[in-house]
N, C-alpha and C. Protein backbone atom coordinates (compact mmCIF):
# COMPACT_ATOMS: atom_id res chain seq x y z
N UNK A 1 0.82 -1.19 0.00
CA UNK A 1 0.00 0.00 0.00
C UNK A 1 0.87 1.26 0.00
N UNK A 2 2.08 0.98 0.63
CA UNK A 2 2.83 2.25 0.89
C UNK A 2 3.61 2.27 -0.53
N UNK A 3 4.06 1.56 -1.37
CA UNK A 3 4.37 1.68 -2.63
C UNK A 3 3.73 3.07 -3.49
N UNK A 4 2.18 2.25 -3.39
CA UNK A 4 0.72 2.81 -4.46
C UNK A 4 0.65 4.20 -3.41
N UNK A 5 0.63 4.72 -2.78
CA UNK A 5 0.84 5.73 -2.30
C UNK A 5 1.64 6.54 -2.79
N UNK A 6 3.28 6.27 -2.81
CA UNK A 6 4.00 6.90 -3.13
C UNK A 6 4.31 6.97 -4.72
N UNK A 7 3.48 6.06 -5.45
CA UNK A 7 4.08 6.36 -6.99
C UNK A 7 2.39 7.27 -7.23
N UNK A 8 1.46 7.47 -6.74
CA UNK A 8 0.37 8.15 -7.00
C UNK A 8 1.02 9.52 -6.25
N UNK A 9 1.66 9.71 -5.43
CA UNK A 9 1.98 11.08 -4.68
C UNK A 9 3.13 11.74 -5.95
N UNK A 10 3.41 10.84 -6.01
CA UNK A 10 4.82 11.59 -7.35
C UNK A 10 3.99 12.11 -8.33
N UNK A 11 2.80 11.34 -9.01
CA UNK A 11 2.10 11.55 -9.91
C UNK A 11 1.55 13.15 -9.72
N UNK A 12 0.73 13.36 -8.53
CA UNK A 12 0.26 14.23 -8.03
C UNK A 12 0.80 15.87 -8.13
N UNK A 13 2.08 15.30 -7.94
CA UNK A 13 2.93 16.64 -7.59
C UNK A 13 3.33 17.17 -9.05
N UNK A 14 3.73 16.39 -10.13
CA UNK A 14 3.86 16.97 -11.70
C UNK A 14 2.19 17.82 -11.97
N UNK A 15 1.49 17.45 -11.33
CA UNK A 15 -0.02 18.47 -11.91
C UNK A 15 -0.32 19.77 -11.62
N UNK A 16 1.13 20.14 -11.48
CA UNK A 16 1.04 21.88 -10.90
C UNK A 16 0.93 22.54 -11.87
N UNK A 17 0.60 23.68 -11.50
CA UNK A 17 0.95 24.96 -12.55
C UNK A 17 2.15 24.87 -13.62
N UNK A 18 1.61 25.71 -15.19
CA UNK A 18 2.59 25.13 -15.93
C UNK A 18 2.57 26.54 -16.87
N UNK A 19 3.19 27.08 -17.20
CA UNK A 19 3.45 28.78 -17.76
C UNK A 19 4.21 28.62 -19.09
N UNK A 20 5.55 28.45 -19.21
CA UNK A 20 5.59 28.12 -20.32
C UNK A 20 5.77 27.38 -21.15
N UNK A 21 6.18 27.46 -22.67
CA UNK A 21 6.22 26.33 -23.71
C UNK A 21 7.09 25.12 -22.51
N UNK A 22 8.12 25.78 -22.07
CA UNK A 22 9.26 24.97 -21.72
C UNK A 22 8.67 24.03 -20.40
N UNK A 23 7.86 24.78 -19.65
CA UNK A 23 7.53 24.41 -18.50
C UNK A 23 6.84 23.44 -18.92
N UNK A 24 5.39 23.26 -20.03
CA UNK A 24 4.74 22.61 -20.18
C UNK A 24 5.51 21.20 -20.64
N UNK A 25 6.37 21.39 -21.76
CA UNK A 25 7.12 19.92 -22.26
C UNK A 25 7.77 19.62 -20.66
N UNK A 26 8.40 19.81 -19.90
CA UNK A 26 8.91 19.66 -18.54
C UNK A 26 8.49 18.70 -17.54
N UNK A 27 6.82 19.37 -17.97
CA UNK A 27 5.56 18.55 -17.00
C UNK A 27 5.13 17.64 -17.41
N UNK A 28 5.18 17.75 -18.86
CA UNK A 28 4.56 16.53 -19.81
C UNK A 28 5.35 15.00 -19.50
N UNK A 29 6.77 15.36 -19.77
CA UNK A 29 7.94 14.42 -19.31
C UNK A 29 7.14 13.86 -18.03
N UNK A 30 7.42 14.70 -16.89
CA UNK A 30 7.35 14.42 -15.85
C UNK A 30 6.01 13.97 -15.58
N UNK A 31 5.02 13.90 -15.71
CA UNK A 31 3.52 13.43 -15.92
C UNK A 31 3.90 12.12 -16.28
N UNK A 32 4.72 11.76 -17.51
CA UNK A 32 4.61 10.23 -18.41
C UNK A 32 5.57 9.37 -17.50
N UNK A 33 6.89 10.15 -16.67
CA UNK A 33 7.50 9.22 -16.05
C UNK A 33 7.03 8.56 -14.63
N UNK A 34 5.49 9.88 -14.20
CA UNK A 34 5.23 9.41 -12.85
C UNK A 34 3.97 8.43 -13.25
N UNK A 35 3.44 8.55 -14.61
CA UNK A 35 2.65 7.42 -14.98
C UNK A 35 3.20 6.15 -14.77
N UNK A 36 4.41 5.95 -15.71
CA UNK A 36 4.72 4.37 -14.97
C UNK A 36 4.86 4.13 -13.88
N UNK A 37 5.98 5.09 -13.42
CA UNK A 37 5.85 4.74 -11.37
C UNK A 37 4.53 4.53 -11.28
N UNK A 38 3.22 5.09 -11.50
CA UNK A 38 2.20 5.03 -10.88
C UNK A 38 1.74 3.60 -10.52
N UNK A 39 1.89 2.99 -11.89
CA UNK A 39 1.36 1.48 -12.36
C UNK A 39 1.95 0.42 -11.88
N UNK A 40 3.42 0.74 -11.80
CA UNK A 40 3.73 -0.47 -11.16
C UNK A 40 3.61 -1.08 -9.84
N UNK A 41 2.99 -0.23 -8.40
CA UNK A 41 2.59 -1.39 -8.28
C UNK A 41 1.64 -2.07 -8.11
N UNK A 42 0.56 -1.81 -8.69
CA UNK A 42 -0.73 -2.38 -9.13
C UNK A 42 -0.15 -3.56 -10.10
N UNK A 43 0.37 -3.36 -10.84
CA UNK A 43 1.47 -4.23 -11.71
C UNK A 43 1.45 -5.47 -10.90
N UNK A 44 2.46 -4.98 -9.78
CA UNK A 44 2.97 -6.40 -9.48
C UNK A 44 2.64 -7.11 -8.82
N UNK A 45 1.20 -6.08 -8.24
CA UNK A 45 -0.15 -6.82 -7.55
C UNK A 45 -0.67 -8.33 -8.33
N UNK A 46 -1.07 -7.61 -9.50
CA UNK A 46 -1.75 -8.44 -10.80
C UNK A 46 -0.95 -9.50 -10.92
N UNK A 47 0.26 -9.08 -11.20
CA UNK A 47 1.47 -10.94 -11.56
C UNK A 47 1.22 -11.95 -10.41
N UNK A 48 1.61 -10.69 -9.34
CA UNK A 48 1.75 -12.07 -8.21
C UNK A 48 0.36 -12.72 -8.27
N UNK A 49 -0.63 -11.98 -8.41
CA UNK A 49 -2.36 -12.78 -8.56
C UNK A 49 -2.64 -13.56 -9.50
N UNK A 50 -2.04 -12.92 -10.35
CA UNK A 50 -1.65 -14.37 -12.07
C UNK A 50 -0.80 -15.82 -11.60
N UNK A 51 0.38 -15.43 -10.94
CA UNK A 51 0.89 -16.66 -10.43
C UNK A 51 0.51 -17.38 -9.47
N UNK A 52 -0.01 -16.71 -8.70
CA UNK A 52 -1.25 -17.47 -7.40
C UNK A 52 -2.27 -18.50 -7.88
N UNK A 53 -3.18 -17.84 -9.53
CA UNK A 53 -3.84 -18.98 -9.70
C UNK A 53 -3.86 -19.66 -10.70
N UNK A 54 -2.68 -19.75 -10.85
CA UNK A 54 -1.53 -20.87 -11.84
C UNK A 54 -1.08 -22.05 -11.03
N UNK A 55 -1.02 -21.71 -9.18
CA UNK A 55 -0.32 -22.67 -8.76
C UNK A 55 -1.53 -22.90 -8.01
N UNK A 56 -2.52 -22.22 -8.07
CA UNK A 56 -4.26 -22.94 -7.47
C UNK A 56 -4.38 -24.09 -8.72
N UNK A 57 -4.78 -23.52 -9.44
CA UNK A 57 -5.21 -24.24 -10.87
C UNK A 57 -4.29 -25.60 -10.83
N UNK A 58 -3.37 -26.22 -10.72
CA UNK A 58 -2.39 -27.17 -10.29
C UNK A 58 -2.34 -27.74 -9.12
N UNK A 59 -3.26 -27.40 -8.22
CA UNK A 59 -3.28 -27.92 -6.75
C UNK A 59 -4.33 -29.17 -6.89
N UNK A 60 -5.44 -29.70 -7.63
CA UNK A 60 -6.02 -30.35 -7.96
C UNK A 60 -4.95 -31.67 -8.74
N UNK A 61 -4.46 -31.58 -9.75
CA UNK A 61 -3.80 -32.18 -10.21
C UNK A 61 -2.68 -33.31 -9.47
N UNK A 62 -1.87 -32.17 -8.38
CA UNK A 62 -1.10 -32.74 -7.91
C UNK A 62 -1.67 -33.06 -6.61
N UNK A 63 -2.57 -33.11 -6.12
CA UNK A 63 -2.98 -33.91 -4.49
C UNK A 63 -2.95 -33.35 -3.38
């Protein structure tokens, strides 16, 4: 939780005020790089939940 906190707080903070041409490409950057931080770790929520019921799905099989 404290991850998804902190890559949504980074996100947060690029949505400031933005004045000029330069500032705006600046923020834009910085917007797209706190997007991925944002995702990952919801990301690696999802895998580990993909691999969880890969090794459910196989628990039948093997006994």
């Amino acid at each position: 939780m404290h991850d998804d906190e902190e890559a949504f707080g980074a996100l947060g903070a690029v949505y400031g005020t933005r004045e000029t041409d330069e500032e705006k490409r600046v923020r834009s950057g910085a917007i797209q790089s706190a997007l991925v931080g944002a995702v990952a770790p919801p990301r690696a929520i999802a895998s580990i939940c993909d691999r969880l019921a890969e090794i459910a799905a196989e628990l039948p099989d093997n006994g």
